[in-house]
C-alpha atoms as a PDB file:
ATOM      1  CA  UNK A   1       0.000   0.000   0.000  1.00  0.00           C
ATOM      2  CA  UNK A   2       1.504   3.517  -0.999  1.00  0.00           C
ATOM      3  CA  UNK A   3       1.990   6.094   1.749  1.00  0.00           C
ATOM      4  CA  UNK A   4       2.272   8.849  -0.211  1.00  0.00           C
ATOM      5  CA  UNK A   5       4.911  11.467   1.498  1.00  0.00           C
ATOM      6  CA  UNK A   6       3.332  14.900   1.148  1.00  0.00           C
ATOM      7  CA  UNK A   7      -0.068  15.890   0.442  1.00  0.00           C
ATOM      8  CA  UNK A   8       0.070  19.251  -1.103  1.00  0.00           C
ATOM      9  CA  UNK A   9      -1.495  19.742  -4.777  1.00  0.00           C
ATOM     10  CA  UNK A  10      -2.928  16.272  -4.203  1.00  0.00           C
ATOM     11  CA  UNK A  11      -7.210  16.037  -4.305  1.00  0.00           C
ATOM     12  CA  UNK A  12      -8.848  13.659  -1.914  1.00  0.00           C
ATOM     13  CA  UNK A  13     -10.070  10.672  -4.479  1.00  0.00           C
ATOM     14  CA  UNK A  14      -6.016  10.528  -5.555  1.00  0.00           C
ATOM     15  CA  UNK A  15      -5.360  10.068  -1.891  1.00  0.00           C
ATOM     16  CA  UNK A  16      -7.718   7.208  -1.284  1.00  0.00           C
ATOM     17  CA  UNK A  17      -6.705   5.464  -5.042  1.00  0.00           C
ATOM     18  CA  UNK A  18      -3.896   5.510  -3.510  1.00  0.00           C
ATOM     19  CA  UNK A  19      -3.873   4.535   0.160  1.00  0.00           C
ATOM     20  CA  UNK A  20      -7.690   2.911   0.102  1.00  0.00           C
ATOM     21  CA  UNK A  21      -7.079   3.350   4.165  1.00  0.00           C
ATOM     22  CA  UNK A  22      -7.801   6.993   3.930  1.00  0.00           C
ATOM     23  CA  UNK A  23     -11.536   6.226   3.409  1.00  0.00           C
ATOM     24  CA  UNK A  24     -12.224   5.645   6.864  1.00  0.00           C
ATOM     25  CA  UNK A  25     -10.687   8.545   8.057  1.00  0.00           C
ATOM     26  CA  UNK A  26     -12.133  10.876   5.356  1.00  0.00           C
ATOM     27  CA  UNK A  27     -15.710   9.610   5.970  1.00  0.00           C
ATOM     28  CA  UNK A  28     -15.332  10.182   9.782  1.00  0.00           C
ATOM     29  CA  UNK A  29     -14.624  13.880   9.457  1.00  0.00           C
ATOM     30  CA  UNK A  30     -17.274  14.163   7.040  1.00  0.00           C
ATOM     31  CA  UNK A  31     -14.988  14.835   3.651  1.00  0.00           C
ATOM     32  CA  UNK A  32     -16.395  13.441   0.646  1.00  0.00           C
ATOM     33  CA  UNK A  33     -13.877  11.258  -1.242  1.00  0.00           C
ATOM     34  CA  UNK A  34     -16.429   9.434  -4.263  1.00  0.00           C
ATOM     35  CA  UNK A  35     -18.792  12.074  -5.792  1.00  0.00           C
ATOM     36  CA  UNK A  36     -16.866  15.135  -4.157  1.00  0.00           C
ATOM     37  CA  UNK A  37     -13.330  13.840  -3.930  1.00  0.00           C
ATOM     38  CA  UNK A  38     -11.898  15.875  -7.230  1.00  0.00           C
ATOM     39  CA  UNK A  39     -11.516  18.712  -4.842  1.00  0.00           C
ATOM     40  CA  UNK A  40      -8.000  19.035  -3.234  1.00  0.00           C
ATOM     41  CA  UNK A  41      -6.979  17.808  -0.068  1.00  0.00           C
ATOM     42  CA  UNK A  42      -6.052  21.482   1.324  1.00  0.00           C
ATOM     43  CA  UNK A  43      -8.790  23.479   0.311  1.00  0.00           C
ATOM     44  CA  UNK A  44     -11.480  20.449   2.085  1.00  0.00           C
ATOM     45  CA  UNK A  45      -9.717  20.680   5.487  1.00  0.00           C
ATOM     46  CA  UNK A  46      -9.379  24.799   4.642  1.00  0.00           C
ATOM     47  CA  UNK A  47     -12.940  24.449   4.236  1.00  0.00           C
ATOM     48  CA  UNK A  48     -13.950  22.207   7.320  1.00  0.00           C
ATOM     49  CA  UNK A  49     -11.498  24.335   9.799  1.00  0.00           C
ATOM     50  CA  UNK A  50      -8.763  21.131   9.644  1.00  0.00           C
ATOM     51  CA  UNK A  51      -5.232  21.390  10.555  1.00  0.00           C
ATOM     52  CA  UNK A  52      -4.283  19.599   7.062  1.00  0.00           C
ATOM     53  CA  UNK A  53      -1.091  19.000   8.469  1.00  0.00           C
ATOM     54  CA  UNK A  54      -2.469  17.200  11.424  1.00  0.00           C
ATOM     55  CA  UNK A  55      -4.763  15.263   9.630  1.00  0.00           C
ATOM     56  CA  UNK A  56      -2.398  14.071   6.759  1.00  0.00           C
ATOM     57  CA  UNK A  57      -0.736  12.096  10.221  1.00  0.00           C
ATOM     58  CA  UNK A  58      -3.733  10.701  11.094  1.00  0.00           C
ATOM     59  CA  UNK A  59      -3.734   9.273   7.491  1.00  0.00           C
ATOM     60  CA  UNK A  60      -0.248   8.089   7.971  1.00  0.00           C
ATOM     61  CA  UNK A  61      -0.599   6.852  10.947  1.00  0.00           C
ATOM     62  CA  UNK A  62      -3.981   4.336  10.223  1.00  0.00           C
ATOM     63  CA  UNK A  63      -1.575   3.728   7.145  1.00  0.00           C
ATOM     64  CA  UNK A  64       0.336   1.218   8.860  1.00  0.00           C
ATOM     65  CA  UNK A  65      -2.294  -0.820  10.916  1.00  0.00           C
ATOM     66  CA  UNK A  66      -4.443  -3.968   9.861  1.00  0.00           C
ATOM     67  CA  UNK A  67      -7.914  -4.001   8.176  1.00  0.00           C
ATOM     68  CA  UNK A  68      -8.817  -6.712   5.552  1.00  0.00           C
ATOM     69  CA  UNK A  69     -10.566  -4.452   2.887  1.00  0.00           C
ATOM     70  CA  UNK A  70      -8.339  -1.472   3.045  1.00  0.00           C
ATOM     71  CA  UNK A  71      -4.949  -3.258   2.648  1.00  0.00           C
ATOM     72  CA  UNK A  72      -6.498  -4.413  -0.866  1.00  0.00           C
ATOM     73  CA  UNK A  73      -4.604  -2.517  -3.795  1.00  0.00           C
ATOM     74  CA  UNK A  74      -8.088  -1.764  -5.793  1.00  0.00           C
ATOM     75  CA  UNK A  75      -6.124   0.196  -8.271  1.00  0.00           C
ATOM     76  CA  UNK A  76      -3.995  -2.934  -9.343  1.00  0.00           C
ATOM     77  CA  UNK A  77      -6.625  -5.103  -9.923  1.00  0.00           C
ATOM     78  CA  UNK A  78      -7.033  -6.033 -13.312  1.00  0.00           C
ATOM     79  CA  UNK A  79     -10.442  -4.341 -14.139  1.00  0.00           C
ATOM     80  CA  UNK A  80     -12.673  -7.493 -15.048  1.00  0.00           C
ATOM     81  CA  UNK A  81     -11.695  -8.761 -11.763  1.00  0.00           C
ATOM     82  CA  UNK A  82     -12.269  -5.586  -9.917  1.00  0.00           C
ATOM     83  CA  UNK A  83     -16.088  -5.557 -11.475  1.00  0.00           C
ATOM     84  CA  UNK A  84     -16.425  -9.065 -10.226  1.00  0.00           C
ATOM     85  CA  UNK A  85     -15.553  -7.590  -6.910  1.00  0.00           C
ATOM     86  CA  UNK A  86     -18.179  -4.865  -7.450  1.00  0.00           C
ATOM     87  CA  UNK A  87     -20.591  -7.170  -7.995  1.00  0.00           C
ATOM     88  CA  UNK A  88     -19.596  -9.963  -5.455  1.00  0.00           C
ATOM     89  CA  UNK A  89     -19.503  -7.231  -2.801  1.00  0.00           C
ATOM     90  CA  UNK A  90     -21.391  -4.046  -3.214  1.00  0.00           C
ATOM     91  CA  UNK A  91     -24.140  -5.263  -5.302  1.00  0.00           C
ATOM     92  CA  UNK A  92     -24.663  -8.259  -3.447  1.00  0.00           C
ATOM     93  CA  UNK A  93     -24.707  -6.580  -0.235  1.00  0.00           C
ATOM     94  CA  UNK A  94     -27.243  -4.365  -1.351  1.00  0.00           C
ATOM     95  CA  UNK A  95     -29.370  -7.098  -2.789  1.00  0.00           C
ATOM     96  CA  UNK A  96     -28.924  -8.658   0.971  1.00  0.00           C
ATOM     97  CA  UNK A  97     -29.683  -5.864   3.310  1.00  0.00           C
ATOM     98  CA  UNK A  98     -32.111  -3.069   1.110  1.00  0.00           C
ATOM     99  CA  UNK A  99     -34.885  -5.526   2.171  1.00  0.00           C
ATOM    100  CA  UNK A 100     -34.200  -5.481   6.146  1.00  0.00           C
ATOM    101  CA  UNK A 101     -33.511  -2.044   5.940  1.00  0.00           C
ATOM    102  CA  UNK A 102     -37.002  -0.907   4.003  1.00  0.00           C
ATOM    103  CA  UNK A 103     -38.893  -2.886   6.580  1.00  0.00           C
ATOM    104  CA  UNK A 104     -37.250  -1.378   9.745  1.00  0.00           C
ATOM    105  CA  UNK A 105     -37.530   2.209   7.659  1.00  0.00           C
ATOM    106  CA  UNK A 106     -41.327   1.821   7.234  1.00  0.00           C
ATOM    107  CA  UNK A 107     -42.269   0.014  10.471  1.00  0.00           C
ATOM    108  CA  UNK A 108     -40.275   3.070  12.444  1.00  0.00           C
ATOM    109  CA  UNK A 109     -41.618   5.420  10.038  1.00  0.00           C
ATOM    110  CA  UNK A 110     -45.405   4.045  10.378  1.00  0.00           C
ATOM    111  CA  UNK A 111     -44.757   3.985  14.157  1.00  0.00           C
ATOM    112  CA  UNK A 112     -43.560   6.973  15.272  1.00  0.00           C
ATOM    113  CA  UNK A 113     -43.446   9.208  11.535  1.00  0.00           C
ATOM    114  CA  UNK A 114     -45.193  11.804  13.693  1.00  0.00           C
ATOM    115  CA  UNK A 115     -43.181  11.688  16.637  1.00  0.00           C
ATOM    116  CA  UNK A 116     -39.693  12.764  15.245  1.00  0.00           C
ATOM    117  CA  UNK A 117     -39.843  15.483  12.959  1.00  0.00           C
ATOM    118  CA  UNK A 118     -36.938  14.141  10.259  1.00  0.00           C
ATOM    119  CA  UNK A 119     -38.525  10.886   9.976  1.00  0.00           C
ATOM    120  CA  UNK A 120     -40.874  11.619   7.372  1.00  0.00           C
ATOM    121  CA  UNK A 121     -37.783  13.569   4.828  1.00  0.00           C
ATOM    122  CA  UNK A 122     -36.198  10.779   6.256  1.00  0.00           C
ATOM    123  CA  UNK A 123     -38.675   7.840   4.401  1.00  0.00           C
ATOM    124  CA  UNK A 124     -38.782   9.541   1.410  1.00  0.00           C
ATOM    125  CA  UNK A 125     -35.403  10.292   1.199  1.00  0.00           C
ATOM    126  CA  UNK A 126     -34.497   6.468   1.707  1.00  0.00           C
ATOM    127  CA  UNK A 127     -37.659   5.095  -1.224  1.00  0.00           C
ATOM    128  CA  UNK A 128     -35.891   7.766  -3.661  1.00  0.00           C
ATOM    129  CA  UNK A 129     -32.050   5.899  -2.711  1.00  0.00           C
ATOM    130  CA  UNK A 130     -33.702   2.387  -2.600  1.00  0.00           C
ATOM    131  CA  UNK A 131     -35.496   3.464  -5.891  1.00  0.00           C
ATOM    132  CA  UNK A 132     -32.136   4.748  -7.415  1.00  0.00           C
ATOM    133  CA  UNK A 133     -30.063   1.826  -6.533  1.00  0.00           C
ATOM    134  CA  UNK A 134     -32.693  -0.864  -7.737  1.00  0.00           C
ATOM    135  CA  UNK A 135     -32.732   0.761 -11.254  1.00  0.00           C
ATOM    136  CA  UNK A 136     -28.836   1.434 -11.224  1.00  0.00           C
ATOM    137  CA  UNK A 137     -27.473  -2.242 -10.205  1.00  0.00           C
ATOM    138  CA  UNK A 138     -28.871  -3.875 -13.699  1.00  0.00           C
ATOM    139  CA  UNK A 139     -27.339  -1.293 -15.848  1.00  0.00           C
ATOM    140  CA  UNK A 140     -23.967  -1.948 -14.706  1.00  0.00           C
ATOM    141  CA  UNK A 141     -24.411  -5.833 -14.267  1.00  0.00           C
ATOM    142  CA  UNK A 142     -25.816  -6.083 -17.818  1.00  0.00           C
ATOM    143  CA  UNK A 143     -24.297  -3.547 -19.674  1.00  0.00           C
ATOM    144  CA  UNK A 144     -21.001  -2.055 -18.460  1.00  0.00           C
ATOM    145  CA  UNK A 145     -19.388  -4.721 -16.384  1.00  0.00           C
ATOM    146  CA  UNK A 146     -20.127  -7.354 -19.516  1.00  0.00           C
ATOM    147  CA  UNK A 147     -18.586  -5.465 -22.117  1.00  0.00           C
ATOM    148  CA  UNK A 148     -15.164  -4.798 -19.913  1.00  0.00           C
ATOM    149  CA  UNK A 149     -14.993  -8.417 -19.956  1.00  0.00           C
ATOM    150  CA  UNK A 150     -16.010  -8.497 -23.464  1.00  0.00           C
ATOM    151  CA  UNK A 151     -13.299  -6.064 -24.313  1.00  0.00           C
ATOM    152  CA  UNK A 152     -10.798  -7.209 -22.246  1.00  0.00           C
ATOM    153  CA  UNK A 153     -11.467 -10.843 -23.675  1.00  0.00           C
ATOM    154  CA  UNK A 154     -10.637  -9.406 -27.141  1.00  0.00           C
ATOM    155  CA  UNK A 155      -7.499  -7.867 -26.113  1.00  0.00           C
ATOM    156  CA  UNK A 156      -6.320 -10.970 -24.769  1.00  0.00           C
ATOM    157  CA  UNK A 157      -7.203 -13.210 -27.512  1.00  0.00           C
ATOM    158  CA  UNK A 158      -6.140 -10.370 -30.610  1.00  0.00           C
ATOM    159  CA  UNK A 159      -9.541 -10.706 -31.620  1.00  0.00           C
ATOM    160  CA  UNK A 160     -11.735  -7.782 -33.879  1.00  0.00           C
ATOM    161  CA  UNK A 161     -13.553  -4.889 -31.409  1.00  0.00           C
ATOM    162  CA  UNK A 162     -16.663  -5.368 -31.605  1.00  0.00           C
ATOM    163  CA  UNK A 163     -19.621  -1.934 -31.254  1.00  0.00           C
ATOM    164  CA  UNK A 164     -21.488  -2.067 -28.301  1.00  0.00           C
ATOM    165  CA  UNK A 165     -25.152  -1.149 -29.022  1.00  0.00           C
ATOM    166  CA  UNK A 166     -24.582   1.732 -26.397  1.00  0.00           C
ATOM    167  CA  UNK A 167     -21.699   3.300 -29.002  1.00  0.00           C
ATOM    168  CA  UNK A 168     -19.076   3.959 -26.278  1.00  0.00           C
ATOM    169  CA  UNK A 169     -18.709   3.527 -22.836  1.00  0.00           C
ATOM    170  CA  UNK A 170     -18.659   7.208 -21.991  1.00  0.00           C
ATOM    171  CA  UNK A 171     -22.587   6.834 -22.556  1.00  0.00           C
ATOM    172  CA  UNK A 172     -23.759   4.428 -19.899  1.00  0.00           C
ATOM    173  CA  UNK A 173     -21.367   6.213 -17.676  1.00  0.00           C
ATOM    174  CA  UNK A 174     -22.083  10.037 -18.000  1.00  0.00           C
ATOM    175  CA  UNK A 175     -25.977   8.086 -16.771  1.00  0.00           C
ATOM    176  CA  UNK A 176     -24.096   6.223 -13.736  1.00  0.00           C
ATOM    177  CA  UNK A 177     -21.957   9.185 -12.767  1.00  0.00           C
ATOM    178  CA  UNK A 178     -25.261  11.222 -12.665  1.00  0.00           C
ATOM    179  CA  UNK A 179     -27.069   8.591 -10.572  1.00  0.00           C
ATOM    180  CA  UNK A 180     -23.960   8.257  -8.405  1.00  0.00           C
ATOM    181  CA  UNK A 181     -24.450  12.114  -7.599  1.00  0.00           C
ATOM    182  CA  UNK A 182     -28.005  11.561  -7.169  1.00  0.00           C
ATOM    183  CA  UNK A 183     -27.262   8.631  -4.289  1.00  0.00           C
ATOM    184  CA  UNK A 184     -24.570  10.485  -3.099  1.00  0.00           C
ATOM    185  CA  UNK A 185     -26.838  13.949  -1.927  1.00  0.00           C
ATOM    186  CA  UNK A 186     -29.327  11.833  -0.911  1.00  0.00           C
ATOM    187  CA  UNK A 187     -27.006  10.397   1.325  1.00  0.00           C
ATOM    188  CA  UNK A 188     -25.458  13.857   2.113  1.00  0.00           C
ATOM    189  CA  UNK A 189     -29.183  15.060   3.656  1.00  0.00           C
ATOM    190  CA  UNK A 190     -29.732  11.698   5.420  1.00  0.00           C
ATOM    191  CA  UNK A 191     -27.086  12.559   7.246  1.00  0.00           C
ATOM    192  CA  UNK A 192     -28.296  16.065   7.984  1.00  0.00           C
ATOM    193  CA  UNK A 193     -31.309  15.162   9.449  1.00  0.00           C
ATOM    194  CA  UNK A 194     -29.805  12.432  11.664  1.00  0.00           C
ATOM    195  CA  UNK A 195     -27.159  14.387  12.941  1.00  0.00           C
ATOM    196  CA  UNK A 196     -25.062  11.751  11.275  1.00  0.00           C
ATOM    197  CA  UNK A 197     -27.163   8.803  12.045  1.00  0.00           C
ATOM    198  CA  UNK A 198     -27.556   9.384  15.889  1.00  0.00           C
ATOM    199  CA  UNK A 199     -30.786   8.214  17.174  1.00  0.00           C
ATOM    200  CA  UNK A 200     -32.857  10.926  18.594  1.00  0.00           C
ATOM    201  CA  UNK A 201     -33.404  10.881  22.208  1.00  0.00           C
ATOM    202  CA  UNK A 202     -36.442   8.213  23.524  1.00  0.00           C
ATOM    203  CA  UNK A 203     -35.949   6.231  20.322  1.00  0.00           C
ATOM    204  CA  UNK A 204     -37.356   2.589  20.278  1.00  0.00           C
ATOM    205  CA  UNK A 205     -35.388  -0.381  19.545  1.00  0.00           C
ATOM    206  CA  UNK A 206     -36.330  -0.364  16.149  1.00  0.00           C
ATOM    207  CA  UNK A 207     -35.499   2.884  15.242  1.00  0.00           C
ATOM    208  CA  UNK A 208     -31.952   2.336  16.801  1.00  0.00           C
ATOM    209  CA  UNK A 209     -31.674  -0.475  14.242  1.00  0.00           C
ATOM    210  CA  UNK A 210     -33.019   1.578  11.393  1.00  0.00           C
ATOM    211  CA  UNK A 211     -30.191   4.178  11.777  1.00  0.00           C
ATOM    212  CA  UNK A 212     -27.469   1.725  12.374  1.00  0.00           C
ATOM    213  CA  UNK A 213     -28.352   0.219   9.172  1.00  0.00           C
ATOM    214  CA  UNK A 214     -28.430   3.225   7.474  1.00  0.00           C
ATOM    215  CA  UNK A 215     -25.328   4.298   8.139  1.00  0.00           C
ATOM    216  CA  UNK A 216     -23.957   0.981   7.699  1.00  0.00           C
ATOM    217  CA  UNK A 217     -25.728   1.976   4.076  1.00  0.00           C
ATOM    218  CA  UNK A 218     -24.362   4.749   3.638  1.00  0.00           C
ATOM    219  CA  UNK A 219     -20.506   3.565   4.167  1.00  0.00           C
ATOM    220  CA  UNK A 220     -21.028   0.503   2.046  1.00  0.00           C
ATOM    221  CA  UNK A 221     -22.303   2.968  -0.686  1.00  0.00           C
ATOM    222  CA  UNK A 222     -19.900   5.439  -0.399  1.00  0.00           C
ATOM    223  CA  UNK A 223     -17.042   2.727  -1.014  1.00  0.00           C
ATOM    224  CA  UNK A 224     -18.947   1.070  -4.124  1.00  0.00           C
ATOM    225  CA  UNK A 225     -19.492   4.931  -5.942  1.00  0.00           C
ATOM    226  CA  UNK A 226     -15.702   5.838  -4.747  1.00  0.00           C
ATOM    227  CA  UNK A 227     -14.128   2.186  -6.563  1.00  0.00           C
ATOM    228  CA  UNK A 228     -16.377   3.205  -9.627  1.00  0.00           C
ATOM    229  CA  UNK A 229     -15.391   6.733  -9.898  1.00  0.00           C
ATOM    230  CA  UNK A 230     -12.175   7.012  -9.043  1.00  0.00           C
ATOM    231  CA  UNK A 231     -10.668   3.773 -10.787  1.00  0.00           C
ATOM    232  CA  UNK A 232     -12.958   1.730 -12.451  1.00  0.00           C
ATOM    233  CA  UNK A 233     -14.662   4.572 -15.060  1.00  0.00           C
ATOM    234  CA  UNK A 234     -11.808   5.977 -15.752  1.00  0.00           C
ATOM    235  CA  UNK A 235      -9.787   2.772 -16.768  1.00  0.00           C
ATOM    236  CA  UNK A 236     -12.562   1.241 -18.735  1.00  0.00           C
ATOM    237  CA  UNK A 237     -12.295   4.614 -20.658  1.00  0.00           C
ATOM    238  CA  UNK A 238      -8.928   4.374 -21.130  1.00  0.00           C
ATOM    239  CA  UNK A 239      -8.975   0.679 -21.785  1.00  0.00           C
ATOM    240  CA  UNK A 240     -11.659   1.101 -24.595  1.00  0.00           C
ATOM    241  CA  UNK A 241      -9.499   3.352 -26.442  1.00  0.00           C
ATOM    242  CA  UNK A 242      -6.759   0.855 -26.508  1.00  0.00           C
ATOM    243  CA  UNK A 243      -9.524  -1.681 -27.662  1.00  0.00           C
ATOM    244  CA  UNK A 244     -10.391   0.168 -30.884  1.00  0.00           C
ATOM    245  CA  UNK A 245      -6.983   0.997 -31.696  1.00  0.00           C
ATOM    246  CA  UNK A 246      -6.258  -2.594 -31.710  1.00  0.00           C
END
């Protein structure tokens, strides 16, 4: 893992392409490093009133400990296998958890939706994410991720390009970049209104679970968007220029 030495002239997304372990710490002080990460490092901590300096050692610092996920080198992976890990991961864990977490949103929401004032933004904030993500996951599984195989497949093998229906891959992008912006303020005003998921005071058991899944939600999410924008996008649109020069 790379531990870069200085940070100045550097944005936030090159930081965490880089050191993947930066995520954690970013997303704890509440700087965006998927949607919002082409912003540089300086100017978000100028912005947030953080001692760069002092938070560049943090970074350095969690650099050198232990965690499964963030010791993977995402930007070495060879890019069919880092879709499979997309898929295997993000979209799977998605598929696993958007049903628990729509029935604790409406049972807390039908309970006690006049009780706390943000839970009704709240539900309708989480149907328009849950919406989102149900009508993103297919494009990417049946479109994009298929054709980097397809293309990679032909590199491999010296075999003809072949024209996607979609014309190049900058089109079903530009639609999941947009949709990735669309999750990613969603997720920005869930986090308003719950004080960055904190349960309000006197909430039931169920609402306690509701907003520890959502911001279990809202980390996995933030990971899958910052693995698409940052590496995978861009290399696919790289790669498919090598492709038709072939």
């Amino acid at each position: 893992m790379e531990i870069l030495e200085k940070f100045e002239g550097l944005k936030v997304r090159e930081i965490v392409r880089k050191n993947p372990k930066a995520a954690g710490i970013f997303s704890d002080m509440g700087i965006d490093y998927c949607c919002g990460g082409n912003v540089l490092f300086t100017e978000v901590c100028d912005s947030k009133g953080l001692d760069s300096q002092k938070v560049w050692q943090t970074l350095v610092e969690v650099s050198s400990e232990r965690n499964v996920e963030s010791n993977l080198d995402f930007d070495s992976f060879d890019l069919d296998f880092l879709a499979d890990y997309i898929f295997n991961v993000h979209h799977q864990y998605l598929y696993r958890n958007l049903p628990e977490i729509r029935f604790f949103v409406d049972k807390v929401f039908n309970k006690h939706g006049e009780r706390f004032e943000n839970l009704p933004e709240l539900y309708e904030l989480y149907n328009a994410l849950e919406a989102d993500l149900i009508g993103h996951l297919p494009k990417e599984e049946n479109i994009l991720f298929p054709f980097i195989k397809q293309m990679l497949q032909d590199i491999r093998t010296n075999s003809p390009a072949k024209s996607p229906f979609f014309g190049t891959v900058n089109n079903p992008i530009h639609v999941m970049l947009n949709e990735h912006d669309e999750a990613g303020t969603i997720l920005h005003r869930m986090r308003e209104i719950t004080n960055n998921y904190t349960a309000a005071e006197g909430a039931c058991n169920s609402h306690l679970v509701m907003i520890d899944k959502l911001k279990d939600l809202d980390k996995d999410l933030i990971q899958h968007i910052h693995l698409e924008n940052n590496i995978l996008f861009p290399k696919v649109i790289n790669l498919e220029e090598k492709y038709l020069a072939q």
